[in-house]
Protein backbone atom coordinates (compact mmCIF):
# COMPACT_ATOMS: atom_id res chain seq x y z
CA UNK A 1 94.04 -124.45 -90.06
CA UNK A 2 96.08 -121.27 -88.84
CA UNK A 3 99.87 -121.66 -89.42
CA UNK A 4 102.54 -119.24 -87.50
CA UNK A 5 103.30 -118.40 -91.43
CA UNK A 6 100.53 -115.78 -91.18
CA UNK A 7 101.19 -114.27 -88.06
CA UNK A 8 103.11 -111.04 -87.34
CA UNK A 9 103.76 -111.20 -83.90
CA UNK A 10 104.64 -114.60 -82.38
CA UNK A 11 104.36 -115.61 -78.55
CA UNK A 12 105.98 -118.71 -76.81
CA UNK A 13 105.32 -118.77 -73.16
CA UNK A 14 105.60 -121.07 -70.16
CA UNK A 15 106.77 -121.35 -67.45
CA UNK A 16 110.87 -121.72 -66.43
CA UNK A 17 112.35 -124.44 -68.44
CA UNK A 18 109.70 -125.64 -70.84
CA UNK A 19 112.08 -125.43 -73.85
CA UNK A 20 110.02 -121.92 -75.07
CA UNK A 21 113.67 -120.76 -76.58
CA UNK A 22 114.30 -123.88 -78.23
CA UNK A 23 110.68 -123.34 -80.06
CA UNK A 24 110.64 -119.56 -80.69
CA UNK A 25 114.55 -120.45 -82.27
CA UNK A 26 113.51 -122.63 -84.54
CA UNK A 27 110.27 -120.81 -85.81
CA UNK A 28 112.36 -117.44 -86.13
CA UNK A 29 114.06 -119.26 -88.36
CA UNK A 30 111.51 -121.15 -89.87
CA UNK A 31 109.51 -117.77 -90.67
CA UNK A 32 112.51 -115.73 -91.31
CA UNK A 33 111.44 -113.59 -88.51
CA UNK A 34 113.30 -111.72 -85.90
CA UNK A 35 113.32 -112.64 -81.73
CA UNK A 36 112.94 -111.42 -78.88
CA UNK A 37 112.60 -111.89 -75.32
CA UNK A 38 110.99 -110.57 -72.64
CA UNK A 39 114.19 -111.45 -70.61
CA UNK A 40 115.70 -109.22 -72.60
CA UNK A 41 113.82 -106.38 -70.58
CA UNK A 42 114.20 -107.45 -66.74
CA UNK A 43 113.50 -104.49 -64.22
CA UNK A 44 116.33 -103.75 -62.12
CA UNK A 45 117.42 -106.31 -59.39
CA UNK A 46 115.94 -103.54 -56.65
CA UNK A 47 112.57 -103.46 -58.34
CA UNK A 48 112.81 -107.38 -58.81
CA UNK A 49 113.36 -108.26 -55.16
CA UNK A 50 111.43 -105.21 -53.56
CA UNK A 51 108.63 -107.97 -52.52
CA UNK A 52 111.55 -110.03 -51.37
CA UNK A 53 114.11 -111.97 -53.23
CA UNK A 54 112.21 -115.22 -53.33
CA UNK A 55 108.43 -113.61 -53.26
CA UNK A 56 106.24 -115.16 -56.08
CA UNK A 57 104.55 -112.13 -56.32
CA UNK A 58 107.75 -110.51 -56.92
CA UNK A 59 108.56 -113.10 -59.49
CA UNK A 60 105.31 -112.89 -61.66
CA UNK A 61 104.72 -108.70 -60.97
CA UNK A 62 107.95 -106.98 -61.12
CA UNK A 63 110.32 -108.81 -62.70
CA UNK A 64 109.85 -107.03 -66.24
CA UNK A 65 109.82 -104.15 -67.56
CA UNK A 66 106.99 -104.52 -69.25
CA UNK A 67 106.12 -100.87 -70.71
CA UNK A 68 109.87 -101.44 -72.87
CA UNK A 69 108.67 -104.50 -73.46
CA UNK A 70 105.62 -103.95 -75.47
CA UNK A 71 107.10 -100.86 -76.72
CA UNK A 72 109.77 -103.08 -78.87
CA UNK A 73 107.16 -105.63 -80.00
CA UNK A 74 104.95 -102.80 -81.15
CA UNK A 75 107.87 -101.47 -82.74
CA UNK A 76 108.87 -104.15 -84.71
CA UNK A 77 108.65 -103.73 -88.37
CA UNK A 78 108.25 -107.59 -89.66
CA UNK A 79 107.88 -110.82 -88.22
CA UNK A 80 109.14 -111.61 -84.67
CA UNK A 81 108.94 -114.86 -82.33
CA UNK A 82 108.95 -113.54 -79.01
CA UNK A 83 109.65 -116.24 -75.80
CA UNK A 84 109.26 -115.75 -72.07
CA UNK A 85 107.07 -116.38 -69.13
CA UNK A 86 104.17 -114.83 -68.51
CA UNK A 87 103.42 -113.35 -72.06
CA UNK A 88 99.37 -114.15 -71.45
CA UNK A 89 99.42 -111.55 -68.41
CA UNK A 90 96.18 -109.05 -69.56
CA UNK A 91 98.68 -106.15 -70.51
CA UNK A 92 100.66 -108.10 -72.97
CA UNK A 93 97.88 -110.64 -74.34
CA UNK A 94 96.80 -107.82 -77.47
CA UNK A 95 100.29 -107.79 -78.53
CA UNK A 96 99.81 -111.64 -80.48
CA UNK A 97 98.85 -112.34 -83.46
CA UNK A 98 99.63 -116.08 -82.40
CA UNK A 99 100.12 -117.89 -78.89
CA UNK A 100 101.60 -120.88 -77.78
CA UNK A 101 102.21 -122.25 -74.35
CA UNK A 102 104.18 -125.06 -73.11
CA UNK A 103 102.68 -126.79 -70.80
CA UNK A 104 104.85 -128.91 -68.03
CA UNK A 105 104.47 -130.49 -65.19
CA UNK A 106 105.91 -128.76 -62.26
CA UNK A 107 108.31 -131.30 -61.23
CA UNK A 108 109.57 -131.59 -64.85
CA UNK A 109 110.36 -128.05 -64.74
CA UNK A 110 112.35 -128.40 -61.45
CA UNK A 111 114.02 -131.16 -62.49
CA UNK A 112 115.08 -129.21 -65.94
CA UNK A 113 116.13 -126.54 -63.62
CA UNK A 114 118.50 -128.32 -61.81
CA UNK A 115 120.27 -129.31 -65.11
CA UNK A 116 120.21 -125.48 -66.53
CA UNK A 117 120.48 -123.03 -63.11
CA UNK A 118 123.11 -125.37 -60.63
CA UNK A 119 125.95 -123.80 -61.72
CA UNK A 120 124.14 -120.18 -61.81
CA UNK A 121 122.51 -120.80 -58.49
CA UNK A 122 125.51 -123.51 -56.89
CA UNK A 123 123.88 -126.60 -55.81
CA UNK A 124 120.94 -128.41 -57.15
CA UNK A 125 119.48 -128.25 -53.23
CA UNK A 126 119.50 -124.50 -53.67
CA UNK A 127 117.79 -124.54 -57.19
CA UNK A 128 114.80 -126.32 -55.65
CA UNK A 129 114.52 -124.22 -52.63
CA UNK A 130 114.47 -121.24 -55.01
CA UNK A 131 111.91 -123.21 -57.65
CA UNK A 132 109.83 -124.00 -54.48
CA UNK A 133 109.66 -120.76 -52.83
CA UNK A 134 109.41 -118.22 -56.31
CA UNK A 135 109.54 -119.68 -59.34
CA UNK A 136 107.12 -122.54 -59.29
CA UNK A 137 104.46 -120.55 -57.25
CA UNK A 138 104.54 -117.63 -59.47
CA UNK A 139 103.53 -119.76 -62.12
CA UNK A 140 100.87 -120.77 -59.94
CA UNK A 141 99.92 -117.48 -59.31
CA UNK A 142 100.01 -116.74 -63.65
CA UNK A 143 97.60 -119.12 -64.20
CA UNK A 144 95.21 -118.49 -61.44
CA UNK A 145 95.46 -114.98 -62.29
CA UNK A 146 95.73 -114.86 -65.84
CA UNK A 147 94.42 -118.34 -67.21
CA UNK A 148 97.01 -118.54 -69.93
CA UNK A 149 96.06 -121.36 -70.93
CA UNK A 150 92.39 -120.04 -71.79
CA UNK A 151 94.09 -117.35 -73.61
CA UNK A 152 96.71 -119.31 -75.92
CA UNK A 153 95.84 -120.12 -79.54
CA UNK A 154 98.31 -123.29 -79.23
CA UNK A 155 99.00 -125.51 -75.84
CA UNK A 156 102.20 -127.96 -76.11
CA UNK A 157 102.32 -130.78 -73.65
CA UNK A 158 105.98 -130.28 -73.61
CA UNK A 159 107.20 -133.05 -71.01
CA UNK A 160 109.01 -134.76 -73.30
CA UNK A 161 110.91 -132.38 -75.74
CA UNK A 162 111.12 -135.05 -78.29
CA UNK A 163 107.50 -136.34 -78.08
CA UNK A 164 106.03 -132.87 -77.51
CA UNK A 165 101.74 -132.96 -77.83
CA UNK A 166 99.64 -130.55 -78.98
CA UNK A 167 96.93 -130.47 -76.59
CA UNK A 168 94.60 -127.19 -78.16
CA UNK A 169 94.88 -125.73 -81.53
CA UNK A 170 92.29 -122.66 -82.00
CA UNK A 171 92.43 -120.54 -84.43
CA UNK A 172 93.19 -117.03 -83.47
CA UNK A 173 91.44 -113.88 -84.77
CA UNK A 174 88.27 -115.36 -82.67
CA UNK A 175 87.90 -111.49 -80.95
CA UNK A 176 90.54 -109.54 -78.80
CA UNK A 177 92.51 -111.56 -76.15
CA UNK A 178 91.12 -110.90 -72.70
């Protein structure tokens, strides 16, 4: 069985709310290895919302800046847990030694969004007009586009934070990711 113990460079993705900085926290410190996050490296707001401010496509292409992104990952000199959506996309899926995804349901997600982002984005109504009209369908988009969950060594049924499933375990080094 592969353990995150022998892996370099660590990836937690899924989509808004799925508890990914919870996990890559606690295996950082469980490996002793350093984090990151891709939200660490947004784009500016203008490149963000160029699509619009609530476009999906928006959401899932230019939120990042990807090219720092991957720079810093590839620079890293030991172990690092990285978190953050869409870390399966083709241009980031060689970084990873090891991937996991959390997988949850949509309308788990929104409802953990209304907890987190109310006070961020002022009433839980506007949360899930935002979730409904970016968030939630660029996740939709991800996986149609990107089939992260074809591409992860490790998927979490992560509904239930305290109960959380594994639902694949393959070992990785079976080829490049593609």
């Amino acid at each position: 069985m592969v353990t995150a113990a022998g892996a370099r460079l660590v990836a937690v993705d899924g989509p808004d709310c799925a508890g990914k900085t919870t996990l890559a926290d606690a295996l950082a410190a469980r490996l002793t290895a350093a984090r990151l996050s891709v939200d660490d490296f947004l784009a500016p707001a203008a490149a963000r919302h160029a699509r619009g401010e609530l476009s999906p496509e928006g959401c899932y292409r230019d939120s990042h800046d990807l090219a720092s992104f991957a720079a810093a990952v590839r620079a890293a000199s030991g172990p690092v847990v990285v978190d953050g959506v869409f870390l399966l996309r083709p241009e980031l899926r060689g970084l990873w030694h090891l991937a996991v995804l959390l997988d949850v349901a949509e309308e788990e997600t929104l409802r953990r969004a209304v907890v987190r982002d109310t006070a961020v984005m002022g009433t839980p109504g506007e949360v899930e007009r935002r979730y409904r009209a970016r968030y939630l369908p660029a996740q939709d988009l991800y996986r149609r586009e990107a089939r992260p969950h074809a591409h992860a060594d490790v998927v979490v049924g992560n509904d239930d934070p305290a109960a959380p499933v594994v639902l694949r375990w393959v070992a990785p080094g079976r080829g490049p990711r593609r």
